[in-house]
C-alpha atoms as a PDB file:
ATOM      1  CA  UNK A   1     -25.903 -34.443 -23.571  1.00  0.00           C
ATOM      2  CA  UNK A   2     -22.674 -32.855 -24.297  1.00  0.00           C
ATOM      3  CA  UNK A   3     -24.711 -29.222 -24.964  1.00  0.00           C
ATOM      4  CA  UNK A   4     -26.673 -29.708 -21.930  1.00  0.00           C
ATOM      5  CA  UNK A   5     -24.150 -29.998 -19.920  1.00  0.00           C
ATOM      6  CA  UNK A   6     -22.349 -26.997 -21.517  1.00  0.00           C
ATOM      7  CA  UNK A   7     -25.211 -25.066 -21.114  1.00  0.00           C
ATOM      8  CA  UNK A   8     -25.463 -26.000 -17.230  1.00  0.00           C
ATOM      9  CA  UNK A   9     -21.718 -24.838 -16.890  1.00  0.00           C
ATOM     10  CA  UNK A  10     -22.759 -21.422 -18.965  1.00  0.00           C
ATOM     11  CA  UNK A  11     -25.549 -21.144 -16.297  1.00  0.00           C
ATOM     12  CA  UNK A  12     -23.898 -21.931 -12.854  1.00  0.00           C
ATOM     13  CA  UNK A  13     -20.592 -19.445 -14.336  1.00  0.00           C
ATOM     14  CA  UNK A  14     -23.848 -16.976 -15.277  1.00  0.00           C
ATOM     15  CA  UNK A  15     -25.463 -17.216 -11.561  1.00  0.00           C
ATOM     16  CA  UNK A  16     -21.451 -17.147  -9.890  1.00  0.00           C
ATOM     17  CA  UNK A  17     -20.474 -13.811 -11.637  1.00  0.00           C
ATOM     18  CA  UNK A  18     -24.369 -12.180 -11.205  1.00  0.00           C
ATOM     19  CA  UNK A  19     -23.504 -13.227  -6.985  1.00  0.00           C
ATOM     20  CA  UNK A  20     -20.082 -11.721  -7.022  1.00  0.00           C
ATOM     21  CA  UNK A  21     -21.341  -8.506  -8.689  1.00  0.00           C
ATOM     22  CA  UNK A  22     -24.691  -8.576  -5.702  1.00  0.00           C
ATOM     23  CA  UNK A  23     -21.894  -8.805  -3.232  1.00  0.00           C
ATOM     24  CA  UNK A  24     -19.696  -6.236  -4.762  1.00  0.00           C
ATOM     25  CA  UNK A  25     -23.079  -3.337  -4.759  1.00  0.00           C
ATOM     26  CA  UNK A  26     -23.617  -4.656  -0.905  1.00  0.00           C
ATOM     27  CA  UNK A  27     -20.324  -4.419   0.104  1.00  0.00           C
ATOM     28  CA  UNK A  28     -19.042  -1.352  -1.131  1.00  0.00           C
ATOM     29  CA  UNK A  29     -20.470   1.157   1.163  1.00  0.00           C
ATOM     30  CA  UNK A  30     -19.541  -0.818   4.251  1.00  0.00           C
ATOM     31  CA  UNK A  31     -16.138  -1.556   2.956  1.00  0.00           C
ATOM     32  CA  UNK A  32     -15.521   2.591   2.163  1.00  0.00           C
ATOM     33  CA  UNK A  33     -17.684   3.041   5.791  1.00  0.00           C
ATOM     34  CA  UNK A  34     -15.349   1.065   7.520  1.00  0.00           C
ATOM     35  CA  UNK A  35     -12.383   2.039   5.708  1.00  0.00           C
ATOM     36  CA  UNK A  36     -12.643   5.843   6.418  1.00  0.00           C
ATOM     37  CA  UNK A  37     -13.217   4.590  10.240  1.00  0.00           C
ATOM     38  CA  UNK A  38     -10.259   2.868  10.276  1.00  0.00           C
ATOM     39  CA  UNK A  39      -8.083   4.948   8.121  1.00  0.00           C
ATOM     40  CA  UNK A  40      -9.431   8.175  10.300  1.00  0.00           C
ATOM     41  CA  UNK A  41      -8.459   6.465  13.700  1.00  0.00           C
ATOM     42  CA  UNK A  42      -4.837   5.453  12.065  1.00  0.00           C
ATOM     43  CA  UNK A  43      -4.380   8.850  11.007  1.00  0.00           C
ATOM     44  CA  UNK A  44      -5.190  10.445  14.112  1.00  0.00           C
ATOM     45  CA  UNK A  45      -3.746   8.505  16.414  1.00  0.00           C
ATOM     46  CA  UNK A  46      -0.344   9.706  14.620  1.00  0.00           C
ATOM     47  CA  UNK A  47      -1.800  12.998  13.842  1.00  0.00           C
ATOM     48  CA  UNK A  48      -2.028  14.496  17.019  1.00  0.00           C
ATOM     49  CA  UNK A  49       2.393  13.681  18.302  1.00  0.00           C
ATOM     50  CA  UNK A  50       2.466  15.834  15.227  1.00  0.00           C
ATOM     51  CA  UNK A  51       4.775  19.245  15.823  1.00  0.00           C
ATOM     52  CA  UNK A  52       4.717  19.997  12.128  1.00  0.00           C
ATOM     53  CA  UNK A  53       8.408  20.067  11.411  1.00  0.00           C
ATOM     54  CA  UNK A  54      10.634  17.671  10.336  1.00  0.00           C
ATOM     55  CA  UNK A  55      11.346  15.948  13.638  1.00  0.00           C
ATOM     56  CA  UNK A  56       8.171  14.387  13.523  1.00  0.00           C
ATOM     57  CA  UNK A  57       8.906  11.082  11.948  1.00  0.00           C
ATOM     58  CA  UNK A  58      13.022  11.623  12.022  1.00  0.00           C
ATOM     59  CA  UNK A  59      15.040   8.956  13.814  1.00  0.00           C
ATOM     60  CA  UNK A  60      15.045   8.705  17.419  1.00  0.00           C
ATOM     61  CA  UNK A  61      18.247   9.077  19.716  1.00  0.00           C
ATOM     62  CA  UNK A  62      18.882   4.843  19.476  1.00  0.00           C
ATOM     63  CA  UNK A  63      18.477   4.919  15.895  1.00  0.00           C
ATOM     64  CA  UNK A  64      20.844   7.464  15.358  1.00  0.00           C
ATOM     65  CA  UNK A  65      22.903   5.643  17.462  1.00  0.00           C
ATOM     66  CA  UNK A  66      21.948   2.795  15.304  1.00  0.00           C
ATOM     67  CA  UNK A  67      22.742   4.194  11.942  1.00  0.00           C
ATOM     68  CA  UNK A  68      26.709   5.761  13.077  1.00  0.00           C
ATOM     69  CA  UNK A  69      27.419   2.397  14.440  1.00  0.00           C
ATOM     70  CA  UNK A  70      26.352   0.812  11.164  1.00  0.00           C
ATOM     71  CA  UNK A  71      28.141   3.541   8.626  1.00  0.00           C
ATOM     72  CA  UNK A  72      31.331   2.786  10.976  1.00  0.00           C
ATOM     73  CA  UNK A  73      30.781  -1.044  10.589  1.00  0.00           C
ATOM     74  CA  UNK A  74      30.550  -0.244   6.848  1.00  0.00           C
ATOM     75  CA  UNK A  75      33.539   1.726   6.402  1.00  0.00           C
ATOM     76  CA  UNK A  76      35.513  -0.773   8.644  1.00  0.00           C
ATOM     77  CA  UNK A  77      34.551  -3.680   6.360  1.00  0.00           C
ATOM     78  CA  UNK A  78      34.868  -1.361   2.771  1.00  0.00           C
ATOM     79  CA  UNK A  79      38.466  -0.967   3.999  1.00  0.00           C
ATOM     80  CA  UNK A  80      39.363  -4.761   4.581  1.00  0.00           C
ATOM     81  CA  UNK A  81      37.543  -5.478   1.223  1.00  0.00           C
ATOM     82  CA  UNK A  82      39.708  -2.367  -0.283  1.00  0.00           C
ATOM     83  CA  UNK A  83      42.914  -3.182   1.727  1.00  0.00           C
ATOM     84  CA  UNK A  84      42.508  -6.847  -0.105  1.00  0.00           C
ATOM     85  CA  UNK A  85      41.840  -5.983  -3.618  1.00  0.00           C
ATOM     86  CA  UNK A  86      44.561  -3.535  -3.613  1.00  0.00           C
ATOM     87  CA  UNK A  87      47.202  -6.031  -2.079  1.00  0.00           C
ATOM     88  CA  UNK A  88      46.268  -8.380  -4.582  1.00  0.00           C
ATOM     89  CA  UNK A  89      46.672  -5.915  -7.337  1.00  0.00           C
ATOM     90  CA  UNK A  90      50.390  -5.247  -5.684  1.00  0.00           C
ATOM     91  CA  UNK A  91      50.870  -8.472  -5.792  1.00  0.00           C
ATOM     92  CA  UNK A  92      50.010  -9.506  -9.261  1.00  0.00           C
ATOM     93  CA  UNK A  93      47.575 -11.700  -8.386  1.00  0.00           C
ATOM     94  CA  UNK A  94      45.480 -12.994 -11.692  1.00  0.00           C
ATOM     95  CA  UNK A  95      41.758 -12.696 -11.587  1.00  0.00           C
ATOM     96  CA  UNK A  96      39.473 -15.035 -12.563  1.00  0.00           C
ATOM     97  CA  UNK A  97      36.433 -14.221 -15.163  1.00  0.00           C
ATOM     98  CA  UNK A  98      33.949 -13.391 -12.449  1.00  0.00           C
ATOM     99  CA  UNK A  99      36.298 -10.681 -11.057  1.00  0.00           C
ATOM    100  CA  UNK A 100      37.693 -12.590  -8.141  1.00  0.00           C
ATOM    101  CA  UNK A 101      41.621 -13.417  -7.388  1.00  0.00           C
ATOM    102  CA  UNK A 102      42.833 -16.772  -8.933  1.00  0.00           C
ATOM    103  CA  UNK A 103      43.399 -18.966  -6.044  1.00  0.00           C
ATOM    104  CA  UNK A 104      46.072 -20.887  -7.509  1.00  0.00           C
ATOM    105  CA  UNK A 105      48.684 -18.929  -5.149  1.00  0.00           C
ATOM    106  CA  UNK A 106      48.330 -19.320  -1.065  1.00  0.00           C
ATOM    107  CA  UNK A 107      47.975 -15.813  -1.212  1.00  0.00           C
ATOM    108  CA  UNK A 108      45.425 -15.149  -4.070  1.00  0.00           C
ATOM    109  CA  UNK A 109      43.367 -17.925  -2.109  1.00  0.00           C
ATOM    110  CA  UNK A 110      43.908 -16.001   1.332  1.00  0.00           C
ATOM    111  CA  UNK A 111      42.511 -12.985  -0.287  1.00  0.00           C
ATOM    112  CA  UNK A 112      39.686 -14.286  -2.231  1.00  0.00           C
ATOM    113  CA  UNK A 113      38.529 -16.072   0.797  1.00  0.00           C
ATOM    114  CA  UNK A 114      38.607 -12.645   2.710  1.00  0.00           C
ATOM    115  CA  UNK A 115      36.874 -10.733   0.136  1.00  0.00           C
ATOM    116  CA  UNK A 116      34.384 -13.803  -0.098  1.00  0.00           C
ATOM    117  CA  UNK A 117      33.978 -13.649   3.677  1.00  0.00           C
ATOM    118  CA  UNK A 118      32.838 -10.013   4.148  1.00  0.00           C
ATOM    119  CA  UNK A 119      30.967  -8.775   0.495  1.00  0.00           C
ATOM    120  CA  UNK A 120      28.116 -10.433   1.983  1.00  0.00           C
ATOM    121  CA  UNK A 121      28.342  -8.942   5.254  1.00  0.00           C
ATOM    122  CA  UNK A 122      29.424  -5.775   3.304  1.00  0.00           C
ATOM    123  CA  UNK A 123      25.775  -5.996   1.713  1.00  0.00           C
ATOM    124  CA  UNK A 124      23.764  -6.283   4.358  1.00  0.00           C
ATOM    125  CA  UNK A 125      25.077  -3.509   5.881  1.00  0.00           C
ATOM    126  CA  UNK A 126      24.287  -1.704   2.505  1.00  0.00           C
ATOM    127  CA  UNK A 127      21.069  -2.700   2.989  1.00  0.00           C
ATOM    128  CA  UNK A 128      20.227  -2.085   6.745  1.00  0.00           C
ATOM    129  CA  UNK A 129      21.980   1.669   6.105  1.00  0.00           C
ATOM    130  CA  UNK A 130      19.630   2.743   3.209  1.00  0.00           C
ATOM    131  CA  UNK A 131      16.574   0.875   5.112  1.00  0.00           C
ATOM    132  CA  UNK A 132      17.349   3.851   8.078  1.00  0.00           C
ATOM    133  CA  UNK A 133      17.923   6.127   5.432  1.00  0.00           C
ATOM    134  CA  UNK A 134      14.218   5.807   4.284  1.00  0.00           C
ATOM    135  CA  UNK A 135      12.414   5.415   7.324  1.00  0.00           C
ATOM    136  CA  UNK A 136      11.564   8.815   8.078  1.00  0.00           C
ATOM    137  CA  UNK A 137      10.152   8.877   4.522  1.00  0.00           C
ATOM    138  CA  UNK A 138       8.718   5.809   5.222  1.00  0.00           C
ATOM    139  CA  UNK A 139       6.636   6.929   8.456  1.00  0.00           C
ATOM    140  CA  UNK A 140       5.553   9.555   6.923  1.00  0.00           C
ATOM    141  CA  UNK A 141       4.353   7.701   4.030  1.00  0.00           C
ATOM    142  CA  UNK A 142       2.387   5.710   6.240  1.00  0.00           C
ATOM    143  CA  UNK A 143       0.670   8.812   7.856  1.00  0.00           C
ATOM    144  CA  UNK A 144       0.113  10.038   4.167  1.00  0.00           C
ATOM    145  CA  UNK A 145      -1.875   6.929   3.273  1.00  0.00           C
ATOM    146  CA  UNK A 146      -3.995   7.277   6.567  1.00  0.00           C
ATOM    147  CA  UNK A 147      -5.051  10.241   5.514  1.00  0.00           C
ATOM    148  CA  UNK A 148      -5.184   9.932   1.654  1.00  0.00           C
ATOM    149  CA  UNK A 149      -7.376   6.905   2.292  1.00  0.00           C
ATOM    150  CA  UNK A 150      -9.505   8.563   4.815  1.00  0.00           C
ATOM    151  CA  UNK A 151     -10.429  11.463   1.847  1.00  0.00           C
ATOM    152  CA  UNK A 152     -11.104   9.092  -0.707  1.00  0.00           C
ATOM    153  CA  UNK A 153     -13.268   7.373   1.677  1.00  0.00           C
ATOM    154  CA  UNK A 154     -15.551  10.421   2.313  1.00  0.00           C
ATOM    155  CA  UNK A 155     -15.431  11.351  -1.330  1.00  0.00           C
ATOM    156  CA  UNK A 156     -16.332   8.127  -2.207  1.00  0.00           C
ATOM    157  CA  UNK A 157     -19.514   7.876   0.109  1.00  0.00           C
ATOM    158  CA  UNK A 158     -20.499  11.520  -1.157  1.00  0.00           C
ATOM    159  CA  UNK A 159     -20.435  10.361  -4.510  1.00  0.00           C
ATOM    160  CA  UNK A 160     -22.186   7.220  -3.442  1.00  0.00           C
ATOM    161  CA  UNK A 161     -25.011   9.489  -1.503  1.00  0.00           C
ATOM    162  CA  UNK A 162     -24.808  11.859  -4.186  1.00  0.00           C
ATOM    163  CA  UNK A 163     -25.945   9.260  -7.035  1.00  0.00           C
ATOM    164  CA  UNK A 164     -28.474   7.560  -4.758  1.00  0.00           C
ATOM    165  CA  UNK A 165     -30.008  11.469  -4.860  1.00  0.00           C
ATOM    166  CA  UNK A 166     -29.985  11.757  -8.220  1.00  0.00           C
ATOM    167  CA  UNK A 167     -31.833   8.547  -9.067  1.00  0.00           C
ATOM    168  CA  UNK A 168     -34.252   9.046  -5.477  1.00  0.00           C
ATOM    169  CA  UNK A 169     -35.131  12.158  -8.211  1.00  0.00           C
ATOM    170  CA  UNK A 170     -35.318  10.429 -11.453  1.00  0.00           C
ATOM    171  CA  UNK A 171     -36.961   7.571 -10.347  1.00  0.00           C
ATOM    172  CA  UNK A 172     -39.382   9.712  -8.344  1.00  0.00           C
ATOM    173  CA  UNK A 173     -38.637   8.000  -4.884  1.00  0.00           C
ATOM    174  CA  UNK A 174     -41.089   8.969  -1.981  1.00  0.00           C
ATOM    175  CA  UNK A 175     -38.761   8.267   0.783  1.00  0.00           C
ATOM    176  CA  UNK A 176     -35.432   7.761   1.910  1.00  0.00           C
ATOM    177  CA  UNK A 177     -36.186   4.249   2.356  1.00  0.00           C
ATOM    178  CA  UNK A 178     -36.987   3.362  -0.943  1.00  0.00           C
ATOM    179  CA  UNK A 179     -33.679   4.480  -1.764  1.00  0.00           C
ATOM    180  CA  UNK A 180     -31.957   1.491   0.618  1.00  0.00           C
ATOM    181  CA  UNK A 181     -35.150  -1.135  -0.388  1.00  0.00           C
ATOM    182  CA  UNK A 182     -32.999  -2.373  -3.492  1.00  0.00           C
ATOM    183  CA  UNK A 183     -30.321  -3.110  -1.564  1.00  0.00           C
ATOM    184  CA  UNK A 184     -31.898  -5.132   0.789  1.00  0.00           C
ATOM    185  CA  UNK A 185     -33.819  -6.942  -1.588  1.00  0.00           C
ATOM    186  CA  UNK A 186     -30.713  -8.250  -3.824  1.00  0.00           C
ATOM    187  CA  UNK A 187     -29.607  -9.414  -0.700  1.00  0.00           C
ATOM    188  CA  UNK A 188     -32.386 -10.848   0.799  1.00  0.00           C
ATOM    189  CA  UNK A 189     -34.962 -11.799  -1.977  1.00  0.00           C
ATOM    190  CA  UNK A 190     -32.987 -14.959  -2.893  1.00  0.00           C
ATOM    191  CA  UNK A 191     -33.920 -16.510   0.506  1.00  0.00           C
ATOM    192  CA  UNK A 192     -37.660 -15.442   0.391  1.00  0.00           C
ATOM    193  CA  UNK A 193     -40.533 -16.778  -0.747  1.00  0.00           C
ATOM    194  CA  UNK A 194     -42.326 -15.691  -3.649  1.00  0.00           C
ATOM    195  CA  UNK A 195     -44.987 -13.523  -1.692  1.00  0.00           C
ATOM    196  CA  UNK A 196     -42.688 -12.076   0.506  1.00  0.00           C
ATOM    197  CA  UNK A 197     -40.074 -11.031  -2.050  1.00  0.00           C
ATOM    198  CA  UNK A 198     -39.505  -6.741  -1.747  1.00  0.00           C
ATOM    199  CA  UNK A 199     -40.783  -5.501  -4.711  1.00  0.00           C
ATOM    200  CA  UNK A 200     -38.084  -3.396  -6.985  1.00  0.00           C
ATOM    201  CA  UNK A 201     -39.214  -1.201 -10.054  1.00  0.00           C
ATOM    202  CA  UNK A 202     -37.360  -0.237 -13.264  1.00  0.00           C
ATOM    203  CA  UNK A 203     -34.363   1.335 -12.747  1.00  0.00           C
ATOM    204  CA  UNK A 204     -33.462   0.086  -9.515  1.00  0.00           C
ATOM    205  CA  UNK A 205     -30.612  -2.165 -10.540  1.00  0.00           C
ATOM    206  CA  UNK A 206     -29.350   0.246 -12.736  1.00  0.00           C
ATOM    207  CA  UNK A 207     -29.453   2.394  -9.562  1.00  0.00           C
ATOM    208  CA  UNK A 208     -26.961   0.960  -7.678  1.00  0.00           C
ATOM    209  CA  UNK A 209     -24.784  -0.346  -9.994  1.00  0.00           C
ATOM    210  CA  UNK A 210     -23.757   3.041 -11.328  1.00  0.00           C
ATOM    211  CA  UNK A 211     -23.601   4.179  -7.603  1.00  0.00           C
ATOM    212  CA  UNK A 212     -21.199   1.498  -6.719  1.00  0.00           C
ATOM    213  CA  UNK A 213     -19.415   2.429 -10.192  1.00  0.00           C
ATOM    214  CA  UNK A 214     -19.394   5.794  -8.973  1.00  0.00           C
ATOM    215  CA  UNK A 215     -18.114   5.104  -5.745  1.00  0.00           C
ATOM    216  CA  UNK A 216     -14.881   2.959  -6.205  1.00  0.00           C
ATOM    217  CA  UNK A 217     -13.877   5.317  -9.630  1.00  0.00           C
ATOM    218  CA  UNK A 218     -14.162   8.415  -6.521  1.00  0.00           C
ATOM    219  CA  UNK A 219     -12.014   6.300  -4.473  1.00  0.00           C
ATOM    220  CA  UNK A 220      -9.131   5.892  -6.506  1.00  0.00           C
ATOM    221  CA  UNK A 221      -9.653   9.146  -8.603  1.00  0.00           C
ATOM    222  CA  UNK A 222      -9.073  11.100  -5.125  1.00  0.00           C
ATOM    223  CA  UNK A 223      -5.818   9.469  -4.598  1.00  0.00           C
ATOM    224  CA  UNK A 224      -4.591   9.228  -8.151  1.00  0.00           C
ATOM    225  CA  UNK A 225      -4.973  13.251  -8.022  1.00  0.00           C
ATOM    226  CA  UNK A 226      -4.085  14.161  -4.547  1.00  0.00           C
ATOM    227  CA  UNK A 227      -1.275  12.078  -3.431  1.00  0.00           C
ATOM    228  CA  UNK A 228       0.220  13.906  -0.658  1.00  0.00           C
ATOM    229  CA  UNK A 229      -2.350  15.276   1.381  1.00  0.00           C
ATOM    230  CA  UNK A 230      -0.803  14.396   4.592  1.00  0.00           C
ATOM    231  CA  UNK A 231       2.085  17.847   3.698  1.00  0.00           C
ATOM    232  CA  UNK A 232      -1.170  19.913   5.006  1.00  0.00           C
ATOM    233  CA  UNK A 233       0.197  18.315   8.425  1.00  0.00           C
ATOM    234  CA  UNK A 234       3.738  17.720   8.536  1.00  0.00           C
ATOM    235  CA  UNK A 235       6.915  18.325   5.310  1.00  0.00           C
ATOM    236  CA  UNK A 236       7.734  15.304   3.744  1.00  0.00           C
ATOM    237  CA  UNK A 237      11.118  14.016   5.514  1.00  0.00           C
ATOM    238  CA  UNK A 238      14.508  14.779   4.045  1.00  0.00           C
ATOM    239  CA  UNK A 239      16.740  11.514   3.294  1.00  0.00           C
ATOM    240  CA  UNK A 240      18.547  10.426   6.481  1.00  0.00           C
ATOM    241  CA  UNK A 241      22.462  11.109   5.823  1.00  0.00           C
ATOM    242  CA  UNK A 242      25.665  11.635   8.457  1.00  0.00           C
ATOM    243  CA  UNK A 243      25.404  15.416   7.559  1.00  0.00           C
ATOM    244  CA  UNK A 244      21.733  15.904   8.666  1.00  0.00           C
ATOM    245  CA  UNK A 245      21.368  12.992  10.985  1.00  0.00           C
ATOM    246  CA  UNK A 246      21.376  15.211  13.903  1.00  0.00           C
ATOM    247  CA  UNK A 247      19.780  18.469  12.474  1.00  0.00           C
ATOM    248  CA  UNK A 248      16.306  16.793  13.997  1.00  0.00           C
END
């Protein structure tokens, strides 16, 4: 009993992971179809404010704004932070193990409580400064990925066709549609009787599983080895700093 059921558990895990892989041949074409759609539509939709300098994804005239207001907010609060420390220092004041004044005096707990009050706030302006900082890179890395994706997509679907060739050759196809018949009958043959089940010959499952093999290693491949193809369009941003800020 104990074996059986074993065996039945070997069997339905057997008949999951054969499904899964049936979905993964289907899918794969439509997913890279629809990906190179989408990624193609992203990319162009950005592609074409594009002046090819690097004012194209630089911070607008509010964000600048945005950022001066913030360094000033920064350097107001470094200096009460600073101011504190260095009064407490003047004063003597013992510091506890975790760095902070001892609060035993009214004044070491005045200053602590200071300090306390505006390292957080001193953070987040940390924080929201180097997030401003980035996003220029950050645009443009999004415009990169449209159209890294986009590539891989159409490389991927070349070497998809480009396998489904080979074996149309090898396995002495007689026309294009015998090439797509596989497909349809992993998907469909399941549900059919047995005399209406589409017939499949040797080689055909080996057929598309090395074409859907070949297709997602082309995806990734294209963008492990060209990684910044979106430079063709626009530089890559410089960091945003108070120096450069308004050079765009």
């Amino acid at each position: 009993m104990a074996r059986r059921k074993k065996d039945d558990a070997a069997g339905i895990t057997l008949l999951i992971v054969f499904a899964v892989l049936i979905l993964i041949a289907i899918a794969t074409p439509i997913v890279i179809l629809a990906g190179y759609a989408y990624n193609l539509i992203k990319g162009n939709a950005i592609k074409k404010n594009l002046r090819g300098n690097l004012s194209d994804f630089w911070l607008n005239s509010n964000e600048k704004i945005y950022f001066k207001e913030k360094f000033n907010d920064l350097a107001q609060v470094n200096k009460i932070i600073d101011d504190a420390n260095k009064k407490g220092e003047d004063e003597g004041i013992n510091r506890n193990q975790d760095g902070s004044f001892s609060a035993r005096s009214n004044l070491g707990k005045e200053l602590k409580n200071i300090i306390a009050r505006h390292e957080p706030i001193q953070q987040s302006l940390r924080e929201e400064i180097q997030q401003l900082k980035l996003m220029p890179h950050f645009r443009w890395s999004e415009f990169n990925s449209y159209i890294k994706n986009a590539a891989a997509c159409i490389l991927s679907l070349l070497a998809w066709g480009g396998t489904l060739c080979y074996y149309y050759v090898v396995l002495d196809k007689q026309t294009i549609s015998d090439i797509y018949m596989p497909y349809l009958a992993i998907a469909t043959n399941f549900f059919r009787d047995q005399s209406d089940k589409i017939k499949m010959i040797d080689g055909d499952i080996r057929m598309i599983a090395v074409a859907t093999v070949v297709a997602i290693i082309s995806y990734f491949a294209f963008g492990l080895i060209f990684k910044n193809p979106g430079v063709k369009y626009t530089p890559i941003p410089e960091q945003v700093t108070l120096e450069n800020i308004d050079s765009y």
